[in-house]
Protein backbone atom coordinates (compact mmCIF):
# COMPACT_ATOMS: atom_id res chain seq x y z
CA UNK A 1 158.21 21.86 153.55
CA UNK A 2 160.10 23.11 156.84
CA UNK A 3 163.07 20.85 155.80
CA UNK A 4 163.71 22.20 152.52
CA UNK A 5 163.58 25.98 154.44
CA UNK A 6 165.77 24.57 157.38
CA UNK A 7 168.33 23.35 154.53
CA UNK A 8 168.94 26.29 152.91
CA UNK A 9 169.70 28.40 156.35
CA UNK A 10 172.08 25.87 157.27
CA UNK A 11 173.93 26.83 154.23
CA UNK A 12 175.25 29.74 156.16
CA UNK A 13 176.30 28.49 159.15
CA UNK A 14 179.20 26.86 159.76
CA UNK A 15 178.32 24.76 161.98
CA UNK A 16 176.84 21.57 160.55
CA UNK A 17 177.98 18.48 162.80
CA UNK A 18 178.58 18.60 166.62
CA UNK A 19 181.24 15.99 167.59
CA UNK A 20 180.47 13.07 170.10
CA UNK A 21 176.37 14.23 168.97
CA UNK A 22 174.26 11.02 167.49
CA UNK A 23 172.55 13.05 165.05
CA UNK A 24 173.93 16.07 162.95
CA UNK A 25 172.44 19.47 163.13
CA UNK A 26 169.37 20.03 161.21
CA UNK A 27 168.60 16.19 161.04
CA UNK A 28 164.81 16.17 161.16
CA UNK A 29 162.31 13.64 162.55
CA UNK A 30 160.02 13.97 159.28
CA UNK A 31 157.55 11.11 159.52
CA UNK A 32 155.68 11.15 162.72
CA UNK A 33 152.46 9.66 161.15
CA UNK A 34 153.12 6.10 162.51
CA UNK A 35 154.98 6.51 165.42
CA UNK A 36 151.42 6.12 167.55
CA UNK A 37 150.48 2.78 168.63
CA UNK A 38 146.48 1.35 167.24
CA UNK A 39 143.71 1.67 170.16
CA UNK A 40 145.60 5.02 172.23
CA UNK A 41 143.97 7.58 173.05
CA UNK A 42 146.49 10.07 171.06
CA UNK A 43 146.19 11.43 167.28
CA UNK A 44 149.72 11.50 165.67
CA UNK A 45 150.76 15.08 165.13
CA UNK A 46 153.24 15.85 162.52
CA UNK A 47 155.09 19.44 162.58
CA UNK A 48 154.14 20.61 159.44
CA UNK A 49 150.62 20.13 160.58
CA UNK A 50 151.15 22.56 163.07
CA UNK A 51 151.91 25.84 160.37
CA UNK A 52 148.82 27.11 158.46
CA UNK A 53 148.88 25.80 154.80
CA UNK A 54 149.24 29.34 153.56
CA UNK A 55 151.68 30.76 155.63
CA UNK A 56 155.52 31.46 153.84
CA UNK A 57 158.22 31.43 156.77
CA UNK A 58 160.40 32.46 154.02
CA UNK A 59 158.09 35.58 153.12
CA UNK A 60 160.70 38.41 154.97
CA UNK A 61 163.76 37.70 153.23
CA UNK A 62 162.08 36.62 149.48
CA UNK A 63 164.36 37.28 146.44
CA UNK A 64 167.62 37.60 149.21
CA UNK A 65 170.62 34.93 148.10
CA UNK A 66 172.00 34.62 151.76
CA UNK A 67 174.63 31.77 150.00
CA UNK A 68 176.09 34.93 148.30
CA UNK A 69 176.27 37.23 151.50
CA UNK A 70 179.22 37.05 154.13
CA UNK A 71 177.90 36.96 157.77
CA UNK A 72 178.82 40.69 158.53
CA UNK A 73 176.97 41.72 155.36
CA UNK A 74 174.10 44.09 156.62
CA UNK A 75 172.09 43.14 154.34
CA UNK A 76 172.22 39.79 155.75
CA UNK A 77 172.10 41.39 159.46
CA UNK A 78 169.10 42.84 158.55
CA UNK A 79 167.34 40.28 156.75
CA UNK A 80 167.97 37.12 159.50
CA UNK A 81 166.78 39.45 162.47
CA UNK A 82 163.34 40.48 159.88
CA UNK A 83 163.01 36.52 159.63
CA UNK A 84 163.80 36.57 163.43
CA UNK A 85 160.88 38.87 164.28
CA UNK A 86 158.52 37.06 161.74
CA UNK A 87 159.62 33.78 163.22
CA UNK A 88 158.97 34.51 166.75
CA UNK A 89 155.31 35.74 165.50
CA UNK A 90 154.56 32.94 163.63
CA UNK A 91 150.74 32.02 163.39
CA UNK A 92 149.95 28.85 164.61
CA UNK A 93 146.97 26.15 163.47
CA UNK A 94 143.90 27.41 166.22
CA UNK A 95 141.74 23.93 165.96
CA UNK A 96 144.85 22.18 166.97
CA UNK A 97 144.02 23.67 170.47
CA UNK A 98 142.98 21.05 173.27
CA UNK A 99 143.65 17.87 170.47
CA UNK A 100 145.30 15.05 172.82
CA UNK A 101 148.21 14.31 170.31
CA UNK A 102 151.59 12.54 170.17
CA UNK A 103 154.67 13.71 168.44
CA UNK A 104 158.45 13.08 168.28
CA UNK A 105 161.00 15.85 168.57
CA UNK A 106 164.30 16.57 169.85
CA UNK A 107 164.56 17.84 173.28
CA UNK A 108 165.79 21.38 174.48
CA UNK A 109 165.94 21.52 178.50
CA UNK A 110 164.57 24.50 179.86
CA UNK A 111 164.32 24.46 183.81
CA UNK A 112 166.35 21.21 185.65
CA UNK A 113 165.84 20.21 189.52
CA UNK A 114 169.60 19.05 190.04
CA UNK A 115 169.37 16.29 187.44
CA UNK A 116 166.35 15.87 186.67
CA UNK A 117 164.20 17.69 183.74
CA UNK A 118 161.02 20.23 185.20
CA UNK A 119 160.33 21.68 181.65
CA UNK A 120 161.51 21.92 177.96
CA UNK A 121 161.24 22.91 174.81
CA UNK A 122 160.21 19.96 171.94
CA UNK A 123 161.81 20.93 168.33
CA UNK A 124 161.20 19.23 164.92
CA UNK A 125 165.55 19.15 164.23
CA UNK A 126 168.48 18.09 166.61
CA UNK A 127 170.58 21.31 167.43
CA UNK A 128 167.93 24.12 167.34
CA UNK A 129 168.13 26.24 170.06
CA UNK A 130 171.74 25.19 171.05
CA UNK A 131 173.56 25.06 167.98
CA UNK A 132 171.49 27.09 165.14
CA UNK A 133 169.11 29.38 165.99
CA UNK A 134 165.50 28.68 166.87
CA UNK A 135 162.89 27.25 164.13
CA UNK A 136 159.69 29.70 163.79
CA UNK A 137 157.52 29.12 167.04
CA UNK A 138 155.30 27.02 165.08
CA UNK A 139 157.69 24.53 164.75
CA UNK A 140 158.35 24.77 169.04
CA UNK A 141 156.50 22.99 171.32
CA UNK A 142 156.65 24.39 175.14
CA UNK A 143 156.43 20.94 177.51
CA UNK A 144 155.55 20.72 181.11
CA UNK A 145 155.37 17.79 183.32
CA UNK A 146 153.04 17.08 186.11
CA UNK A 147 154.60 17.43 189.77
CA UNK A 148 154.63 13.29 190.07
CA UNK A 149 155.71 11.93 186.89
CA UNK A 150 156.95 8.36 186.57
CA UNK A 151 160.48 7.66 187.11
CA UNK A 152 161.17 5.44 184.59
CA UNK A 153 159.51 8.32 182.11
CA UNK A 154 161.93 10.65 184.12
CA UNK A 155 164.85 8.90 183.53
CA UNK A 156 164.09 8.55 179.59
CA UNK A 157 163.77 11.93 179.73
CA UNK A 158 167.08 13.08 181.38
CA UNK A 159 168.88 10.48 179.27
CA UNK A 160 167.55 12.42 175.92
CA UNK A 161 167.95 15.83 177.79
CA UNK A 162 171.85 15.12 177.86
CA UNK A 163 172.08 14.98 174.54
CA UNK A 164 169.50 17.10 173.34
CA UNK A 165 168.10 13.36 171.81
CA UNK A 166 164.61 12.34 170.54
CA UNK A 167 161.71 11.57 172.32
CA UNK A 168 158.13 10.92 171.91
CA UNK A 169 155.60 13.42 173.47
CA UNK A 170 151.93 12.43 174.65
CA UNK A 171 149.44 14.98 175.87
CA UNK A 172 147.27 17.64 175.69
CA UNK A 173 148.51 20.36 173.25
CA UNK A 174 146.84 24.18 173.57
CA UNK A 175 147.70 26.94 171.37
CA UNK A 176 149.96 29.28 174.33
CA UNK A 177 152.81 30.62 173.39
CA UNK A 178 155.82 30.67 175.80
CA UNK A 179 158.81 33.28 175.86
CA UNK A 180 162.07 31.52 177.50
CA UNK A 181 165.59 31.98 176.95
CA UNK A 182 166.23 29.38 174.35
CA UNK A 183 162.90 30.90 172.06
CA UNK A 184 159.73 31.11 171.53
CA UNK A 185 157.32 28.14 171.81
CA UNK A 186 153.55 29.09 169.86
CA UNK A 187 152.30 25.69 171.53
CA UNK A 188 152.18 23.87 174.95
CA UNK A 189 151.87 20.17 175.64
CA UNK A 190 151.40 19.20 179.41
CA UNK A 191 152.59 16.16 178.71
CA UNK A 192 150.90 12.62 179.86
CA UNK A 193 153.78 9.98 179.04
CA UNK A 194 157.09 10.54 177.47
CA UNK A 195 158.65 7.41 175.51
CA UNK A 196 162.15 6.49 174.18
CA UNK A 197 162.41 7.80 170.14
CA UNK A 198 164.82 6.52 167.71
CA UNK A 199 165.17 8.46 164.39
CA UNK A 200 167.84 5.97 163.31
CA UNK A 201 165.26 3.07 163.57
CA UNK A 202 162.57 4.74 162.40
């Protein structure tokens, strides 16, 4: 469902492919489902799990053709900074809260210790955050690390950091929502083991 929203914002942005970048912007990790190995601990959690069923992300700019507005139009001022507001407010799924889950995403650094990554945000789509806005908070996962984490985990972690890359996130996820400068998280995973992701392969 998120895709098909995601694909017709991107519409209006110019920007649609970052040079030297693996993935292009908006490419989504869409099938998480099997991405969890048999006898873990962790339930697979896929992002459109994490939006109630009847909730329209869409709702604050319905019957609005943004393909047939220029950028400076105020109507389209208006109408992505309503969306904005919704989007930063967007409910999330309660019974999700304290579920030890894992879930690919793309990674959005938040707070570094010279190289190496303290905290960031996990996104379903490669560029949000850094190259198109942020996706509604339900859609942005807030992840912490504990003070000793692995260093081989570490090191996957700053490699995909770099590049804003894939990754696989295990952990406990609770419903807190998070206000940093590159948006609003409606979830938080203090994360237990990070792995390598490949969207190509998978």
């Amino acid at each position: 469902m998120f895709s098909r929203i995601f694909a017709t914002l991107l519409a209006v942005m110019a920007c649609t492919h970052v040079i030297g970048a693996d993935y292009q912007v908006g490419e989504r990790i869409s099938d998480t489902k099997h991405t969890t190995k048999p006898g873990t601990s962790y339930q697979p959690l896929d992002w459109d799990d994490m939006m109630p069923a009847d909730w329209d992300p869409m709702k604050s700019i319905k019957g609005l053709n943004l393909d047939k507005l220029d950028d400076a139009d105020p109507r389209a001022i208006k109408a992505l900074e309503q969306m904005r507001n919704a989007w930063n407010d967007a409910p999330i799924v309660p019974k999700l809260n304290k579920q030890r889950v894992q879930i690919p995403g793309f990674v959005v650094p938040l707070d570094m210790n010279g190289t190496q990554v303290q905290e960031f945000l996990l996104v379903p789509y490669f560029g949000a955050c850094i190259h198109v806005p942020p996706p509604p908070s339900n859609q942005v996962i807030h992840v912490i690390l504990p003070k000793a984490f692995p260093k081989n985990q570490q090191k996957t972690l700053n490699q995909a950091a770099r590049q804003y890359g894939p990754i696989s996130v295990s952990g406990l996820l609770e419903t807190v929502p998070s206000h940093t400068t590159m948006g609003t998280s409606g979830y938080r995973i203090k994360a237990d083991q990070l792995l390598p992701y490949s969207l190509k392969n998978n």
